[in-house]
C-alpha atoms as a PDB file:
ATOM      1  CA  UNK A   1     -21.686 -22.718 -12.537  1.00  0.00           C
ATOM      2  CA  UNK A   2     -25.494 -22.011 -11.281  1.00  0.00           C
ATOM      3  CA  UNK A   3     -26.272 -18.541 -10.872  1.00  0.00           C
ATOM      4  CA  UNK A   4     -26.841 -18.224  -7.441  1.00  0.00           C
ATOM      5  CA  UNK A   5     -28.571 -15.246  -6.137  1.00  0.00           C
ATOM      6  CA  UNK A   6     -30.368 -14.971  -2.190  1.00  0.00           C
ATOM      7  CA  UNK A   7     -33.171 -13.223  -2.330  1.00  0.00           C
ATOM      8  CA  UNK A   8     -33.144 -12.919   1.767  1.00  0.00           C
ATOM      9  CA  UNK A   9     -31.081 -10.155   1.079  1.00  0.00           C
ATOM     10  CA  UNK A  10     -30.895  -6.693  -0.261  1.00  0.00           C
ATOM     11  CA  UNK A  11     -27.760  -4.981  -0.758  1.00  0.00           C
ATOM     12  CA  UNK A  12     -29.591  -1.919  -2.669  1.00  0.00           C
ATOM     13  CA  UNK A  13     -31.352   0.535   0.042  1.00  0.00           C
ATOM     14  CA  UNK A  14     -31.625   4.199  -0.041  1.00  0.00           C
ATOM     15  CA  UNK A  15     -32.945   6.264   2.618  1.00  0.00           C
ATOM     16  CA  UNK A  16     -33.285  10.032   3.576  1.00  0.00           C
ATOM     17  CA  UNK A  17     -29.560  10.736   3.446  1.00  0.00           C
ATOM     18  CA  UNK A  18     -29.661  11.121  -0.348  1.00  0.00           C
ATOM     19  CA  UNK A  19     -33.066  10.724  -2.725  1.00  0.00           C
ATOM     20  CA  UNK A  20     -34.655   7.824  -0.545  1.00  0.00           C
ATOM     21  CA  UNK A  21     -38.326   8.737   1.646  1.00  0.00           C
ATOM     22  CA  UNK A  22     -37.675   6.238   4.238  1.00  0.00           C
ATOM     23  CA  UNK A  23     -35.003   6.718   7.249  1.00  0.00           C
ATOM     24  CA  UNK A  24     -32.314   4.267   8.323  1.00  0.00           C
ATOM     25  CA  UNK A  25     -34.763   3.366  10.964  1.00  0.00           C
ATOM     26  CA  UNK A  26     -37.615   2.376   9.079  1.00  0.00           C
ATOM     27  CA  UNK A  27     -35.620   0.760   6.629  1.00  0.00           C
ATOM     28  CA  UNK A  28     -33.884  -1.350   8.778  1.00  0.00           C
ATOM     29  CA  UNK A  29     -37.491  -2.303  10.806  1.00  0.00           C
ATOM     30  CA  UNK A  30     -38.496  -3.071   6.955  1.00  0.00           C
ATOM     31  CA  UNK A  31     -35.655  -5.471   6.644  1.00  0.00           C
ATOM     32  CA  UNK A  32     -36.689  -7.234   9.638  1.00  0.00           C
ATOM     33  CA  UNK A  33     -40.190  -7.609   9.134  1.00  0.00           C
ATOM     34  CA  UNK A  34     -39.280  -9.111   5.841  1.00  0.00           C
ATOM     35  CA  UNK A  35     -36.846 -11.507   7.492  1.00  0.00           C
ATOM     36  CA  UNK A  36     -33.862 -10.663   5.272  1.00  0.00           C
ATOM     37  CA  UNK A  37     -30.536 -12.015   6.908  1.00  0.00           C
ATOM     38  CA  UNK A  38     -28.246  -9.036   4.965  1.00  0.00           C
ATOM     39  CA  UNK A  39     -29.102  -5.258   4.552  1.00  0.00           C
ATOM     40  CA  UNK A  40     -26.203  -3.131   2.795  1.00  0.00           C
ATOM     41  CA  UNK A  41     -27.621   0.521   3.622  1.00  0.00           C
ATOM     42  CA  UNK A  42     -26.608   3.012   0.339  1.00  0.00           C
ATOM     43  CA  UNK A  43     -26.799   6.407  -0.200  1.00  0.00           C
ATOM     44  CA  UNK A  44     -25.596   7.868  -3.560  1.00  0.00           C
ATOM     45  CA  UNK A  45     -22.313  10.519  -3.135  1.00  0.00           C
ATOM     46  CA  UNK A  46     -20.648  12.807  -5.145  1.00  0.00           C
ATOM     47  CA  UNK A  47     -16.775  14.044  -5.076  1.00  0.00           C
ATOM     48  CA  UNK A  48     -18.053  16.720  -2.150  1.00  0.00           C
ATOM     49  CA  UNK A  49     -20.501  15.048  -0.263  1.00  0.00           C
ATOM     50  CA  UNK A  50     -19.166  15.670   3.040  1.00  0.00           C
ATOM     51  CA  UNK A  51     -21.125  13.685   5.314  1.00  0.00           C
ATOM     52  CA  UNK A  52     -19.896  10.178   4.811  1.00  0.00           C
ATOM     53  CA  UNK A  53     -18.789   9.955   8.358  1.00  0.00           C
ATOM     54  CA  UNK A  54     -21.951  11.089   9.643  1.00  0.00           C
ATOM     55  CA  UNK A  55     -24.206   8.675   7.107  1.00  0.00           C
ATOM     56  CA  UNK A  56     -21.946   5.913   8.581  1.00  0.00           C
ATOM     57  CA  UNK A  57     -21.912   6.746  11.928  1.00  0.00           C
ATOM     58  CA  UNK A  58     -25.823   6.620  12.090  1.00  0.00           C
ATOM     59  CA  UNK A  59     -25.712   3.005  10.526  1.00  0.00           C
ATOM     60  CA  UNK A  60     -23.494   1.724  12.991  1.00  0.00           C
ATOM     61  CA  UNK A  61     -26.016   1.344  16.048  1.00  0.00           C
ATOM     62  CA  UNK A  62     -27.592  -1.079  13.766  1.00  0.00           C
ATOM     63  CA  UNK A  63     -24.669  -3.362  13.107  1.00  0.00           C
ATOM     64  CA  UNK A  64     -23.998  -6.180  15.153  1.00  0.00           C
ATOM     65  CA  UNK A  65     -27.586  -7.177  16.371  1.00  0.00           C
ATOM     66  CA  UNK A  66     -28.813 -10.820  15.742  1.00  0.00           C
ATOM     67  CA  UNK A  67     -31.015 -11.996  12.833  1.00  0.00           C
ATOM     68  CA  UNK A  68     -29.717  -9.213  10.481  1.00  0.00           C
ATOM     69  CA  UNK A  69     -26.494  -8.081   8.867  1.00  0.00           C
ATOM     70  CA  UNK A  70     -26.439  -4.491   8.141  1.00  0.00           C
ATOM     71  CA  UNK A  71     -23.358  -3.297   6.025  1.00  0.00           C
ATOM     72  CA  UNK A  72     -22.670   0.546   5.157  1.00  0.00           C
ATOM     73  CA  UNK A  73     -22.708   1.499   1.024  1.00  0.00           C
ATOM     74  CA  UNK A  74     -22.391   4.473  -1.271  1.00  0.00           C
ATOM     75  CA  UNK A  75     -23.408   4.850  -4.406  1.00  0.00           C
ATOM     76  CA  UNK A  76     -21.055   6.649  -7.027  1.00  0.00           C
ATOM     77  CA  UNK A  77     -21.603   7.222 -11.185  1.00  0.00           C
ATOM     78  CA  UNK A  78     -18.354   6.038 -13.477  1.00  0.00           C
ATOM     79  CA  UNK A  79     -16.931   9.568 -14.732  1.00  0.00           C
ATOM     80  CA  UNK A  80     -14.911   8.197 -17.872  1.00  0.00           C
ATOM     81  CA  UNK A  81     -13.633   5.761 -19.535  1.00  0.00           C
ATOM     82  CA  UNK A  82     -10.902   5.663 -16.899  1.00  0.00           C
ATOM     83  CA  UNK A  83     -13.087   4.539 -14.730  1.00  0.00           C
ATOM     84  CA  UNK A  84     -12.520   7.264 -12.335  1.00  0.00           C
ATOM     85  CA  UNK A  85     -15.523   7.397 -10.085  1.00  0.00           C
ATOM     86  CA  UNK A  86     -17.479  10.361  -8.538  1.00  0.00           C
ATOM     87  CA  UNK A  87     -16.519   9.733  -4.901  1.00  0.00           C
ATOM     88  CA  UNK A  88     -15.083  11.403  -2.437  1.00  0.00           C
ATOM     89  CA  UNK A  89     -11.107  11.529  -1.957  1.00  0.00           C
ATOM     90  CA  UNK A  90     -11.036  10.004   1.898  1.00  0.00           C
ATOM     91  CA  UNK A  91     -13.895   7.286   2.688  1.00  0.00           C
ATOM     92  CA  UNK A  92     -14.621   6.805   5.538  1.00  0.00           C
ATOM     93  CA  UNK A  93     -13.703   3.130   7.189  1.00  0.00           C
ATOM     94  CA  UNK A  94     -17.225   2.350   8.025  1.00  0.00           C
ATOM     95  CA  UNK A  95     -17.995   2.544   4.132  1.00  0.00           C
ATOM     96  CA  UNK A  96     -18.105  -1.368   3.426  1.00  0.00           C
ATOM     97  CA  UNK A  97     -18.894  -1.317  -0.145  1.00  0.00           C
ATOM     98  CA  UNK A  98     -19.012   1.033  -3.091  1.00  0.00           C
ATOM     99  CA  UNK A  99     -21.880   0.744  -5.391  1.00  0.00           C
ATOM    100  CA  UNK A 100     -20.121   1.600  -9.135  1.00  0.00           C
ATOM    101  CA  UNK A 101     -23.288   2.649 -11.091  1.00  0.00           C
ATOM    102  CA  UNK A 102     -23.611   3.317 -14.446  1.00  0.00           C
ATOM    103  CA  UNK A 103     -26.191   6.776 -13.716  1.00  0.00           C
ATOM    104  CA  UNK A 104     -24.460   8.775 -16.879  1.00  0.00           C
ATOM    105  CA  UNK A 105     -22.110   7.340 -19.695  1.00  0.00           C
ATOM    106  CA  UNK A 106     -18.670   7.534 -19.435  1.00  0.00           C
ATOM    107  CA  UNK A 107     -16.826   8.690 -22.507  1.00  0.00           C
ATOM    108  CA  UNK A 108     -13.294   9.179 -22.133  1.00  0.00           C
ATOM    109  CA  UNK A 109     -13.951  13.211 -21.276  1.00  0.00           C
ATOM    110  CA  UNK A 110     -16.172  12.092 -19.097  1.00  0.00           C
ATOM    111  CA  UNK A 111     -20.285  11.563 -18.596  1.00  0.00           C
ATOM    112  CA  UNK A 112     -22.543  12.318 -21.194  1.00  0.00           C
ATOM    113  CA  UNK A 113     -26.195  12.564 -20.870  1.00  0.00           C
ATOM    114  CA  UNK A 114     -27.523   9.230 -22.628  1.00  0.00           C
ATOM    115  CA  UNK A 115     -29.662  11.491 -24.702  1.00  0.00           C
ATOM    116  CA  UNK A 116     -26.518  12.807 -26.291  1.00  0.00           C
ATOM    117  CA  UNK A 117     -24.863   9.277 -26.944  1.00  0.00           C
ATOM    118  CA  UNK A 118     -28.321   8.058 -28.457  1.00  0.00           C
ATOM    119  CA  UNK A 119     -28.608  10.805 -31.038  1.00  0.00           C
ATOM    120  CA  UNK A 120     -24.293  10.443 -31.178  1.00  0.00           C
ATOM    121  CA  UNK A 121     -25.322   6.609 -32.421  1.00  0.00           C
ATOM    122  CA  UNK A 122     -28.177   7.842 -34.686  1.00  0.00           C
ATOM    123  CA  UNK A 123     -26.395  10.392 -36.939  1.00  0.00           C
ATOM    124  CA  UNK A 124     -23.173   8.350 -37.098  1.00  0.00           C
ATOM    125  CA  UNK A 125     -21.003  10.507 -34.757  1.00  0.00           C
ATOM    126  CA  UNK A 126     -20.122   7.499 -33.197  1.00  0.00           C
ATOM    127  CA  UNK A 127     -21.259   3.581 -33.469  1.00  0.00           C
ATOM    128  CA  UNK A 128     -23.123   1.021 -30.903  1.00  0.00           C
ATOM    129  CA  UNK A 129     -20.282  -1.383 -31.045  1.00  0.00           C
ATOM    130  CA  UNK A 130     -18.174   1.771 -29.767  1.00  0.00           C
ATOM    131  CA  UNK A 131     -20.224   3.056 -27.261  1.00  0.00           C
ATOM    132  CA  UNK A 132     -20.546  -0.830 -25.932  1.00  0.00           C
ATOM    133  CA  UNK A 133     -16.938  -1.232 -25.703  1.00  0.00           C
ATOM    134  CA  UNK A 134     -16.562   2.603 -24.039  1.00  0.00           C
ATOM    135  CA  UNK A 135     -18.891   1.649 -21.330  1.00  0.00           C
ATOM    136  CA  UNK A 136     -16.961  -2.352 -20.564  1.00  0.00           C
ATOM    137  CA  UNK A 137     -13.540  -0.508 -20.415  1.00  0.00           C
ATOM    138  CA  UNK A 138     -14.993   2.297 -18.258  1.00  0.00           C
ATOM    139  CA  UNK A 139     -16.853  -0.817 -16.050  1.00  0.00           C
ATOM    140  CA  UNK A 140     -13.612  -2.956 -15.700  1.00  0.00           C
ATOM    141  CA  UNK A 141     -11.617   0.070 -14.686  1.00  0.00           C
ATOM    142  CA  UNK A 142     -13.684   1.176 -12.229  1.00  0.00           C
ATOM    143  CA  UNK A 143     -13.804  -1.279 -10.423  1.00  0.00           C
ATOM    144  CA  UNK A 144      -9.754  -1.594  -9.953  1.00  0.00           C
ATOM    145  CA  UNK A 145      -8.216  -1.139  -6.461  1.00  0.00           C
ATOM    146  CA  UNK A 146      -6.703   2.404  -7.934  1.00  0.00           C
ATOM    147  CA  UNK A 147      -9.946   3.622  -7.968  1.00  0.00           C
ATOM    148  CA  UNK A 148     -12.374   1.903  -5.445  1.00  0.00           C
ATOM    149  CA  UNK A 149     -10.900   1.972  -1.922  1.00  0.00           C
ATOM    150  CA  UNK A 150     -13.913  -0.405  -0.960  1.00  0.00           C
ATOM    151  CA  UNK A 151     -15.083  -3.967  -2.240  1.00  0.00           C
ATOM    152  CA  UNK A 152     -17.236  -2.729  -5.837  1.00  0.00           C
ATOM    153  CA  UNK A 153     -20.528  -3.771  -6.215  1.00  0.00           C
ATOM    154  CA  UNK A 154     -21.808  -3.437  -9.881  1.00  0.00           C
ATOM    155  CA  UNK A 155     -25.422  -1.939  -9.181  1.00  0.00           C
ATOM    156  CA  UNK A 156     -27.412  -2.145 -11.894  1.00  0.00           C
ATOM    157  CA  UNK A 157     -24.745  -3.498 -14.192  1.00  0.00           C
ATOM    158  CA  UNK A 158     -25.671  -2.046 -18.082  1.00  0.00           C
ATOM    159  CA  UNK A 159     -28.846   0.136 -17.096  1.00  0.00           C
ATOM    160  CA  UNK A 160     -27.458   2.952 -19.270  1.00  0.00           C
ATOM    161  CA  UNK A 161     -27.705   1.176 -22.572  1.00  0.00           C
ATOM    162  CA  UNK A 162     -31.696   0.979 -23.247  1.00  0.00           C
ATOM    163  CA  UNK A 163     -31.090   4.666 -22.452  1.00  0.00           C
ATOM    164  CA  UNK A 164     -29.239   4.846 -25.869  1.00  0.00           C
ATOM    165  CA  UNK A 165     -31.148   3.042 -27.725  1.00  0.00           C
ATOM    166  CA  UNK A 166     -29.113  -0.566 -27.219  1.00  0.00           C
ATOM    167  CA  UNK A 167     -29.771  -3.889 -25.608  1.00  0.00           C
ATOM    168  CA  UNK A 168     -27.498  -6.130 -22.954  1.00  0.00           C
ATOM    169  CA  UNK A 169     -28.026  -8.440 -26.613  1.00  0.00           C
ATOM    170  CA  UNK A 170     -25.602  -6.082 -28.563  1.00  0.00           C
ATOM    171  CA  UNK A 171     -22.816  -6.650 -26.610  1.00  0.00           C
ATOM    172  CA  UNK A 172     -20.724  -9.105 -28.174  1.00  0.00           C
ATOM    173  CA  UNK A 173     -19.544 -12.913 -26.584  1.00  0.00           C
ATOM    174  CA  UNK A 174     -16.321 -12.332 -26.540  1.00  0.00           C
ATOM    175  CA  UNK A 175     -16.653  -8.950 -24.636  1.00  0.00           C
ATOM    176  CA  UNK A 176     -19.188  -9.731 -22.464  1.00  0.00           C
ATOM    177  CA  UNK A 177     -16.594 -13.013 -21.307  1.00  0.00           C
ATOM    178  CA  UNK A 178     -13.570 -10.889 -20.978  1.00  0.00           C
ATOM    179  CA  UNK A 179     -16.080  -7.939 -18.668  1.00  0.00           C
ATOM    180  CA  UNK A 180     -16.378 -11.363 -16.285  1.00  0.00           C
ATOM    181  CA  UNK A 181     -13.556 -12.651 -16.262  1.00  0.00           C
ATOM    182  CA  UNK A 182     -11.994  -8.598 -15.126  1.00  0.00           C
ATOM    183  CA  UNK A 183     -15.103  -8.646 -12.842  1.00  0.00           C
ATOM    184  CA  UNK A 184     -14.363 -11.986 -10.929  1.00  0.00           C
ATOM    185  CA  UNK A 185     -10.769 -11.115 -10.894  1.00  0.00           C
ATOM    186  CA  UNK A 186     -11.211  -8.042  -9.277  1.00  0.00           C
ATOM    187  CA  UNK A 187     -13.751  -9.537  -6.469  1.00  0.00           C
ATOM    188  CA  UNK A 188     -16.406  -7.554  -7.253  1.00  0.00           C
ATOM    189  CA  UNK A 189     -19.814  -8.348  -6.646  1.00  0.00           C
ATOM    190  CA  UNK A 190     -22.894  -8.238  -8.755  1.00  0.00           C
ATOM    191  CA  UNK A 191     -26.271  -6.830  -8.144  1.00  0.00           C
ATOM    192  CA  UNK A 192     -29.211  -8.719 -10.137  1.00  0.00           C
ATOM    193  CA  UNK A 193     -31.403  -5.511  -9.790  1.00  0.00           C
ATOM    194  CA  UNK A 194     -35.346  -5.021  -9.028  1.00  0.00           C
ATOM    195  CA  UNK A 195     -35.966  -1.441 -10.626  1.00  0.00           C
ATOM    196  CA  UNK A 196     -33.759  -1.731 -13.624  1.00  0.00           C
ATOM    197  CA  UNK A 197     -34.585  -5.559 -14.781  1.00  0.00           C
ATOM    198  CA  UNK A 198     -30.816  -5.604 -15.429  1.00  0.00           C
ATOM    199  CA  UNK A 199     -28.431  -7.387 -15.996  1.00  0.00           C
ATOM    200  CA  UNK A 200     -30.282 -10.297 -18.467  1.00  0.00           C
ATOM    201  CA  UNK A 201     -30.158 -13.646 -17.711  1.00  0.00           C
ATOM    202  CA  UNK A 202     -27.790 -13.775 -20.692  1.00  0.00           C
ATOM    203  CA  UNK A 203     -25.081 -11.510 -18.663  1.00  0.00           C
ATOM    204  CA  UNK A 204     -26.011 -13.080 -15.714  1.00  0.00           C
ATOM    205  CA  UNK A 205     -25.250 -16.640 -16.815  1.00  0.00           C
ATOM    206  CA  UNK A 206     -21.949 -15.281 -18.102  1.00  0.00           C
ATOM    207  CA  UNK A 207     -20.700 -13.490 -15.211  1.00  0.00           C
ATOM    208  CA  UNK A 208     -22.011 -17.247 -12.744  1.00  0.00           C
ATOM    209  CA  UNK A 209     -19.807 -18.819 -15.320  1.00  0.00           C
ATOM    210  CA  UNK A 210     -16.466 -16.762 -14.512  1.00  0.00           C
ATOM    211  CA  UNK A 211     -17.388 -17.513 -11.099  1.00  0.00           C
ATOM    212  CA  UNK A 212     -18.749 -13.252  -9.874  1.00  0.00           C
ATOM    213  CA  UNK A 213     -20.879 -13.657  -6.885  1.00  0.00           C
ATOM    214  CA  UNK A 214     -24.018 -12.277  -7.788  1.00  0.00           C
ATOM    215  CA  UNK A 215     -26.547 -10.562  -4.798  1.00  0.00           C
ATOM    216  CA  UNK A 216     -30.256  -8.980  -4.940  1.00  0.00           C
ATOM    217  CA  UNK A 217     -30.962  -5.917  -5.006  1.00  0.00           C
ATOM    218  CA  UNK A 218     -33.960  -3.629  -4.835  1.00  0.00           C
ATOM    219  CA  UNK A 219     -32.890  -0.524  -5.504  1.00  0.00           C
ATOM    220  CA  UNK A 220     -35.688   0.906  -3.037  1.00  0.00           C
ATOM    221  CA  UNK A 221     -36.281   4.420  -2.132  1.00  0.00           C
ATOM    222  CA  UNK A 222     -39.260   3.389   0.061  1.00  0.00           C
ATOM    223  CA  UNK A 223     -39.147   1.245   2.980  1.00  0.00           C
ATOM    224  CA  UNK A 224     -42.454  -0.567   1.525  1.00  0.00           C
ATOM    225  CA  UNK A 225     -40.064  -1.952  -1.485  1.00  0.00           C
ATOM    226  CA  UNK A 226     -37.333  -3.588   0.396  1.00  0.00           C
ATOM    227  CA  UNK A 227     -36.201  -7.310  -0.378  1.00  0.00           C
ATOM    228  CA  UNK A 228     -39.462  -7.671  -2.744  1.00  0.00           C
ATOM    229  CA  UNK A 229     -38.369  -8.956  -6.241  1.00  0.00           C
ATOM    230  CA  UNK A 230     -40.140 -10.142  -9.146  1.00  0.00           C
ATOM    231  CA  UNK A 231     -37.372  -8.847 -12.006  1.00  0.00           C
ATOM    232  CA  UNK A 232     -34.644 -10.477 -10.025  1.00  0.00           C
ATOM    233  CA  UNK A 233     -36.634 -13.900  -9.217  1.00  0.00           C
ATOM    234  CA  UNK A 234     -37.381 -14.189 -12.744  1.00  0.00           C
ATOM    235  CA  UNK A 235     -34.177 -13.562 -14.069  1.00  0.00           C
ATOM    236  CA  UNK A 236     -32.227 -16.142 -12.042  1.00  0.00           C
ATOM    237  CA  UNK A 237     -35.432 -18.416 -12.888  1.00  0.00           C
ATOM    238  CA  UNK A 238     -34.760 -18.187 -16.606  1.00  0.00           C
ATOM    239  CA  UNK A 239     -30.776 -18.189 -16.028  1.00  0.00           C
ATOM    240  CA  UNK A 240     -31.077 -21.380 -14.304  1.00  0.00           C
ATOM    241  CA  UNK A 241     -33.507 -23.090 -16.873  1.00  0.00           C
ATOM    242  CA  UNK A 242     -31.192 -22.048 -19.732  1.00  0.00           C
ATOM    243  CA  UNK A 243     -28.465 -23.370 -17.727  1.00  0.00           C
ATOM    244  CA  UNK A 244     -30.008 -26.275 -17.020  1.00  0.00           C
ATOM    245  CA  UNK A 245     -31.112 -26.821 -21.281  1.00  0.00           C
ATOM    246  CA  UNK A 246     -27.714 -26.294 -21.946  1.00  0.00           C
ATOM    247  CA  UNK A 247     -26.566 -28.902 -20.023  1.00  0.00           C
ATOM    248  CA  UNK A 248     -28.751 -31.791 -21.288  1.00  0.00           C
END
């Protein structure tokens, strides 16, 4: 299967409700100027963040109006290898997706600072091929029904792992295929993303294959940076010529 990604699109957007400069207004002007056909609006939560309701609330005057779809997001960090996530108990119904996001690791007693799993790796503590398989059990889970209320969206699918000391190369065939084939099963959707370079072309050719519906993402904290990609252009580029090889 081609890996298809629209780059009309960006289902990655912060704004002023969490870490982003740029207001839901200006964003969403952004979007237009641009002429992207889907926005997904995202602010990242916690297990208190209490104004979900209020976040979505403000998004909805945007919804509905021709030449752009505007969806409602939050952003929450995997806790453990449970895949329990750091979200709030009761989301809100105007929350359309969840943005699972891989900000700390997620050992089984919960996240560590990738510093600690780095030097955990170096002096023998624990191994890569552990910490690899940690973090695709703690990804699969997360993204279950028991513990995302909303459609998943992978953001930034294995950001964490240059962050201790490891390449999306490490992980092995047969577990990247198996992470796919949980992530397609679960209807989950993928972000290729701008800021992070990640996934690789190799994940993303593997996750097109099990038939995950990948999307673009800029990951912008700035209006100025919304729906421009060079990372994400070039990575479906080289998936699709490597596709392409391997099919001659």
């Amino acid at each position: 299967m081609t890996a298809r990604v629209e780059l009309d699109e960006d289902f990655h957007v912060h704004s002023t409700w969490s870490d982003g400069a740029s207001t839901l207004a200006e964003n969403v002007a952004s979007a237009r100027e641009r002429g992207l056909h889907t926005l997904c609006l995202v602010d990242h939560v916690r297990q208190d963040t209490a104004w979900v309701p209020e976040f979505t609330a403000a998004v909805a005057p945007y919804r509905g109006r021709p030449g752009l779809r505007v969806l409602a997001g939050v952003e929450a960090k995997i806790l453990d290898t449970a895949g329990h996530l750091d979200l709030p108990l009761d989301l809100d119904d105007g929350v359309d997706l969840v943005l699972v996001a891989d900000h700390r690791f997620p050992a089984a007693a919960g996240p560590l600072h990738p510093d600690d799993v780095f030097h955990a790796i170096k002096s023998g503590t624990t191994t890569a091929a552990q910490a690899i398989e940690d973090l695709c059990r703690a990804t699969a889970n997360a993204i279950s029904p028991a513990r995302c209320p909303r459609r998943p969206l992978l953001a930034h699918l294995f950001s964490v792992l240059p962050k201790i000391g490891l390449s999306e190369s490490a992980v092995p065939d047969p577990i990247l295929t198996e992470l796919a084939w949980r992530i397609a099963r679960s209807g989950a959707l993928i972000e290729v993303n701008e800021k992070w370079c990640c996934p690789s072309p190799r994940t993303v050719a593997a996750l097109a294959a099990a038939g995950v519906p990948l999307v673009a993402g800029s990951d912008s904290h700035h209006c100025r940076d919304i729906g421009r990609y060079d990372s994400v252009a070039a990575t479906v580029s080289e998936t699709a010529g490597n596709v392409a090889r391997a099919g001659n």
